[in-house]
Protein backbone atom coordinates (compact mmCIF):
# COMPACT_ATOMS: atom_id res chain seq x y z
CA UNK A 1 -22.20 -3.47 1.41
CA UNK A 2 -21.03 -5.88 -1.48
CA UNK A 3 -17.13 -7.19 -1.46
CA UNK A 4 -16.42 -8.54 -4.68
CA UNK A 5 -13.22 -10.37 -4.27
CA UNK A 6 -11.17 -11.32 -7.44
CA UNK A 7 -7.73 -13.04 -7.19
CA UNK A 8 -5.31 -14.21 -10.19
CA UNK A 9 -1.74 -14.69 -11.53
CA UNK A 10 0.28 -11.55 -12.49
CA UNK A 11 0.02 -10.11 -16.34
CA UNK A 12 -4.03 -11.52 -15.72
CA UNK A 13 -5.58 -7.99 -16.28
CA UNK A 14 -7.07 -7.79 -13.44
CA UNK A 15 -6.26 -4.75 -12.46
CA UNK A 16 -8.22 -2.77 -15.53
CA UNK A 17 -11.10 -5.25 -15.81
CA UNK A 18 -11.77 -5.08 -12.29
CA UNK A 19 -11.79 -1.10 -12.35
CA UNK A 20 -13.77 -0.85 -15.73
CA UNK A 21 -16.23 -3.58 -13.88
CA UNK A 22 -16.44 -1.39 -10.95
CA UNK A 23 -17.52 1.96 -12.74
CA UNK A 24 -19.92 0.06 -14.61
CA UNK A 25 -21.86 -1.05 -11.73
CA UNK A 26 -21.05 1.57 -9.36
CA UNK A 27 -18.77 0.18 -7.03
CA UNK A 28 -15.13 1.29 -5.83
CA UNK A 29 -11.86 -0.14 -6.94
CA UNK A 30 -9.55 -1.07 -4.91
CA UNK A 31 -6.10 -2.43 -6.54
CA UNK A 32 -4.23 -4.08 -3.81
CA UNK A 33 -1.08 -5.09 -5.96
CA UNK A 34 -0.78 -1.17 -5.83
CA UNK A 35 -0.89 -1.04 -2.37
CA UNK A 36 2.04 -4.37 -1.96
CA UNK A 37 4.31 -2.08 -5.29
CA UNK A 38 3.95 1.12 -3.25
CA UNK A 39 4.94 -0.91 0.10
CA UNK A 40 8.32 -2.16 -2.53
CA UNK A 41 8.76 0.81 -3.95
CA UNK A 42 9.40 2.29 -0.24
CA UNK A 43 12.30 -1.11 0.30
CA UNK A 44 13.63 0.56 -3.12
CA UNK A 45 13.83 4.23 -2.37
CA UNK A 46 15.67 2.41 1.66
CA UNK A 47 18.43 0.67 -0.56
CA UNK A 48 17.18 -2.87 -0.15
CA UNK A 49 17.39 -5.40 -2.51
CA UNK A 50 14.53 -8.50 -3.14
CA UNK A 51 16.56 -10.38 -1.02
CA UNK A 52 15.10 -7.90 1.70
CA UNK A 53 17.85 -8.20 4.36
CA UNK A 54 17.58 -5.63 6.24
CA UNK A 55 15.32 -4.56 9.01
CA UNK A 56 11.78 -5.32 7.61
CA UNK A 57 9.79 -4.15 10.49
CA UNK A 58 11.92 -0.49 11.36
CA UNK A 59 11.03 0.41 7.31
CA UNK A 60 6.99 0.03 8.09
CA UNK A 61 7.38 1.65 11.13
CA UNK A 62 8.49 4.61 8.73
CA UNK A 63 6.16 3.93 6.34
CA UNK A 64 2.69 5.53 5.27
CA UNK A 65 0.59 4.37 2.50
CA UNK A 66 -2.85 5.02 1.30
CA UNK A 67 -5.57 5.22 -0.69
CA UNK A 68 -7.23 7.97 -2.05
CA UNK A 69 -10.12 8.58 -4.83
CA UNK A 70 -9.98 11.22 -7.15
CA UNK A 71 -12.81 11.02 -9.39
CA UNK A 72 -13.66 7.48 -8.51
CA UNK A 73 -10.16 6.83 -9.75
CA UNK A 74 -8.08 5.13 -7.24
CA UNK A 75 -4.13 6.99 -6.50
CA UNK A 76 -1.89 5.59 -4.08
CA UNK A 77 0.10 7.68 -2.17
CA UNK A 78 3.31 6.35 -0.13
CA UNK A 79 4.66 9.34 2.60
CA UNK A 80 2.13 12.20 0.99
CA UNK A 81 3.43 11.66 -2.35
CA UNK A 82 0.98 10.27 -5.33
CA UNK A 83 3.45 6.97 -6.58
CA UNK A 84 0.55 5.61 -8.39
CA UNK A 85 2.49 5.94 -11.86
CA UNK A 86 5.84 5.20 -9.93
CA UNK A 87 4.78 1.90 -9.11
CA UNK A 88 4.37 0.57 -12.58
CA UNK A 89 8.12 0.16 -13.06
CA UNK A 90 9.57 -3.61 -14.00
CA UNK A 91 11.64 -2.84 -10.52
CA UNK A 92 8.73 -2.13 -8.39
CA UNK A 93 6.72 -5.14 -9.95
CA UNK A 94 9.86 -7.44 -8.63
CA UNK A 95 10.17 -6.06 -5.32
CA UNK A 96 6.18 -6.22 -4.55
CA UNK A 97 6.67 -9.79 -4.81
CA UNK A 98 9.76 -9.72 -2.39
CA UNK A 99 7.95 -8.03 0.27
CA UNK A 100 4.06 -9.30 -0.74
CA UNK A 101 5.90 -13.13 0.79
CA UNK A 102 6.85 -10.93 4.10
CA UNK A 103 4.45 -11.68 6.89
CA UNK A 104 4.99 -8.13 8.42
CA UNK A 105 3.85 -6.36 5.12
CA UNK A 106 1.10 -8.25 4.82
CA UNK A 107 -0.18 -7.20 8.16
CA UNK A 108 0.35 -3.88 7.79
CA UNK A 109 -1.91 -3.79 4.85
CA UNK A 110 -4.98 -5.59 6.08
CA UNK A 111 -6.40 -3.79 7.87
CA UNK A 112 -6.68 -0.62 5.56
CA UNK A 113 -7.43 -3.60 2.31
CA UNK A 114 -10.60 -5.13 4.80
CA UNK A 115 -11.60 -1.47 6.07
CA UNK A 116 -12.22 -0.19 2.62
CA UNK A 117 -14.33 -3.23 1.96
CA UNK A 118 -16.53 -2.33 4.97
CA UNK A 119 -16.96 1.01 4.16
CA UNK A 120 -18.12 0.43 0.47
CA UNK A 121 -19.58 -1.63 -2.35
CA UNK A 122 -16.00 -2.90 -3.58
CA UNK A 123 -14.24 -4.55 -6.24
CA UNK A 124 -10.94 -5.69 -4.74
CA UNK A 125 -8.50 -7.83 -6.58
CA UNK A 126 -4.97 -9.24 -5.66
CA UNK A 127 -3.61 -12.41 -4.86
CA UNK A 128 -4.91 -13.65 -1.50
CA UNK A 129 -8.32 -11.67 -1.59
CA UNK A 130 -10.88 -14.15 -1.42
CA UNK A 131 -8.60 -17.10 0.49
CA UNK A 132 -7.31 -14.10 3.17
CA UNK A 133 -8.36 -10.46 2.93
CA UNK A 134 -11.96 -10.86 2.13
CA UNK A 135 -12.92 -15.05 2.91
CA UNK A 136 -16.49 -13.98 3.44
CA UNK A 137 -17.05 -11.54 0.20
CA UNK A 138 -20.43 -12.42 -1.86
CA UNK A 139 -18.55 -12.73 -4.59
CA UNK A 140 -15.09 -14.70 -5.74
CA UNK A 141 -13.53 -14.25 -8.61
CA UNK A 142 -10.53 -16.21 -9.92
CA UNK A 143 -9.10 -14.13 -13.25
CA UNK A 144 -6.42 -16.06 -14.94
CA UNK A 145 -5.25 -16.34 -18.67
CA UNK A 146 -1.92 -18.70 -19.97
CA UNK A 147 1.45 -17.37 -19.15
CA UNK A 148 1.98 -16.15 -23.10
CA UNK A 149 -0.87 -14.15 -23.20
CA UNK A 150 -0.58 -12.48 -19.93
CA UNK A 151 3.14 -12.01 -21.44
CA UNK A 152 1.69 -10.18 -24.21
CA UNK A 153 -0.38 -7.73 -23.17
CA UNK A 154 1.92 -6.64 -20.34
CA UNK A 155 4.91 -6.59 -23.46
CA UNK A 156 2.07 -3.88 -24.81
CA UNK A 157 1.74 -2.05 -21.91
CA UNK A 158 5.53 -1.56 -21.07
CA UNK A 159 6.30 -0.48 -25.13
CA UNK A 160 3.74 1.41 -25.06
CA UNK A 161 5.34 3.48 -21.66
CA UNK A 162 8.38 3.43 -23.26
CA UNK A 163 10.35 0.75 -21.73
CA UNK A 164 13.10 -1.44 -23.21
CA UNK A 165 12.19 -5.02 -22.69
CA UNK A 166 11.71 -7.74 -24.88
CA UNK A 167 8.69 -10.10 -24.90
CA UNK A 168 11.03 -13.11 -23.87
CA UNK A 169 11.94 -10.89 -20.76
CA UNK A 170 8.70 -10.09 -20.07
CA UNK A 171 7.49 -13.46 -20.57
CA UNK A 172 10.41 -15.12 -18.02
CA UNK A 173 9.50 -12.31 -15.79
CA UNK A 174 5.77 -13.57 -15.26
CA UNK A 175 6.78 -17.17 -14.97
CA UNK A 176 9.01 -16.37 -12.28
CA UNK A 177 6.25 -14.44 -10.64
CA UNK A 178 3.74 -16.86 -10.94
CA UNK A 179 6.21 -19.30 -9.14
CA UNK A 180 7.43 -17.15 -6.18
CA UNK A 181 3.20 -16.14 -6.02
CA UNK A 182 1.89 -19.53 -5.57
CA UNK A 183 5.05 -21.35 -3.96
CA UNK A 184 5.49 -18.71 -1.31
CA UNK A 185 4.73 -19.90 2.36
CA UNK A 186 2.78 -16.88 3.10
CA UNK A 187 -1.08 -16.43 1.70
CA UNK A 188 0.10 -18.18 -1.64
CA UNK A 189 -1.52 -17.95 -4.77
CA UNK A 190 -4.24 -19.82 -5.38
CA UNK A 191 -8.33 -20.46 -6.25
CA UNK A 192 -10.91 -20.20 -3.46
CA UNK A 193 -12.14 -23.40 -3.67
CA UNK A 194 -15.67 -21.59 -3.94
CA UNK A 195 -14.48 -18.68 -6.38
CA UNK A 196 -15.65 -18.78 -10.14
CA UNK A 197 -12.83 -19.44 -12.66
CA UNK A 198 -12.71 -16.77 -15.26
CA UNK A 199 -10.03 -17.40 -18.36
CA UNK A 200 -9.59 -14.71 -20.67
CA UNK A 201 -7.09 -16.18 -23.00
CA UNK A 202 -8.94 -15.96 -25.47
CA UNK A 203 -10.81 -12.68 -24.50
CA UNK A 204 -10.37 -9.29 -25.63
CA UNK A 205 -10.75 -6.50 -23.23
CA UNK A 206 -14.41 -5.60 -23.60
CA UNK A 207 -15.65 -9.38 -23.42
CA UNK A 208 -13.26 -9.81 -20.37
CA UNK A 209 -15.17 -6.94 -18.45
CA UNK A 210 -18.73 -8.63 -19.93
CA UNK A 211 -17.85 -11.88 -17.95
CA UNK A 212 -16.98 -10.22 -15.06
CA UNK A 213 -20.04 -8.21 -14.68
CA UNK A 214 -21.66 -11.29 -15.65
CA UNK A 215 -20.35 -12.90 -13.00
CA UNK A 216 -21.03 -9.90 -10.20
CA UNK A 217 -25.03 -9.54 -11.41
CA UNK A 218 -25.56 -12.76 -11.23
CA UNK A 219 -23.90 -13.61 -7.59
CA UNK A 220 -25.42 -10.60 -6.28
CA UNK A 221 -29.03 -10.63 -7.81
């Protein structure tokens, strides 16, 4: 089996370049940011607040998340319900980061994010996938683009869903993520010192997915 492990900042479109990279060669997508927002979502639904004080450890012991394929298309589900649209929310992006710097989340996820790997030919991204998830996939990505343009085309994405934000919110909104990400004492953000550097600022969607499967063929072949 192949692991393709691709890490980067939030806003990075990693999420959809990763998935259209995986049904172009094959493989299965596995989006473990959904896996972290469907963990915060569950915090959310208890009351908490991203300051998390409460009893982190009684809330996973009440907790059941997992993945599931539909057509090759990944769905999370969190208690038997499908939350994969759920956990797109401004709200739920926040609180993922609250619980992603929790030691006790991140534990409870491994194992399923490092099973799926075995079972498959994967393309998994997150934060921590190459430097703790996956440290011995074939292949490391790092997927990054500046803070403005990852500001952009999530300001798209959330207008286009309806949402009432401003590009100045959005754009605070990623800085502040990028700062709790790689500050955070837990599995922070940052490049495999043996991952490959990918910056799509100046990339449009296709010719983001072109350097990525670059990238995989070459590694692998």
């Amino acid at each position: 089996m192949t692991a393709v492990a691709i890490d980067g900042p939030a806003g990075a479109g990693k999420s959809s370049v990763a998935r259209a990279a995986a049904k172009r060669l094959g493989y299965i997508y596995v989006d473990t940011g959904a896996l972290y927002r469907a963990v915060g979502l569950k915090f959310l639904k208890s009351g908490a607040d991203t300051t998390l004080n409460c009893d982190i450890q009684s809330v996973l012991d009440n907790t059941v998340v997992e993945i599931k394929f539909i057509n090759g298309e990944q769905r999370v589900m969190l208690d038997g319900n499908d939350v994969s649209d759920e956990i797109r929310t401004p709200e739920a992006s926040k609180m993922a980061s609250a619980v992603s710097a929790k030691p006790q989340v991140r534990a409870f996820l491994l194992e399923m994010q490092r099973k799926a790997a075995a079972d498959n030919n994967v393309i998994m991204d997150g934060r921590d996938i190459a430097t703790v998830v996956l440290p011995d996939a074939e292949v490391k990505i790092y997927l990054t683009a500046s803070a403005e343009v990852r500001a952009e085309r999530r300001y798209k994405e959330l207008i286009e869903k309806g949402a009432d934000v401003s590009l100045d919110e959005v754009l605070s909104d990623i800085i502040n993520r990028d700062n709790a990400d790689m500050n955070r004492e837990i599995a922070p953000l940052k490049k495999a010192d043996d991952a490959v550097l990918a910056d799509t600022s100046d990339c449009s969607f296709d010719e983001s997915v072109e350097l990525i499967v670059g990238i995989i063929k070459e590694r692998v072949e």
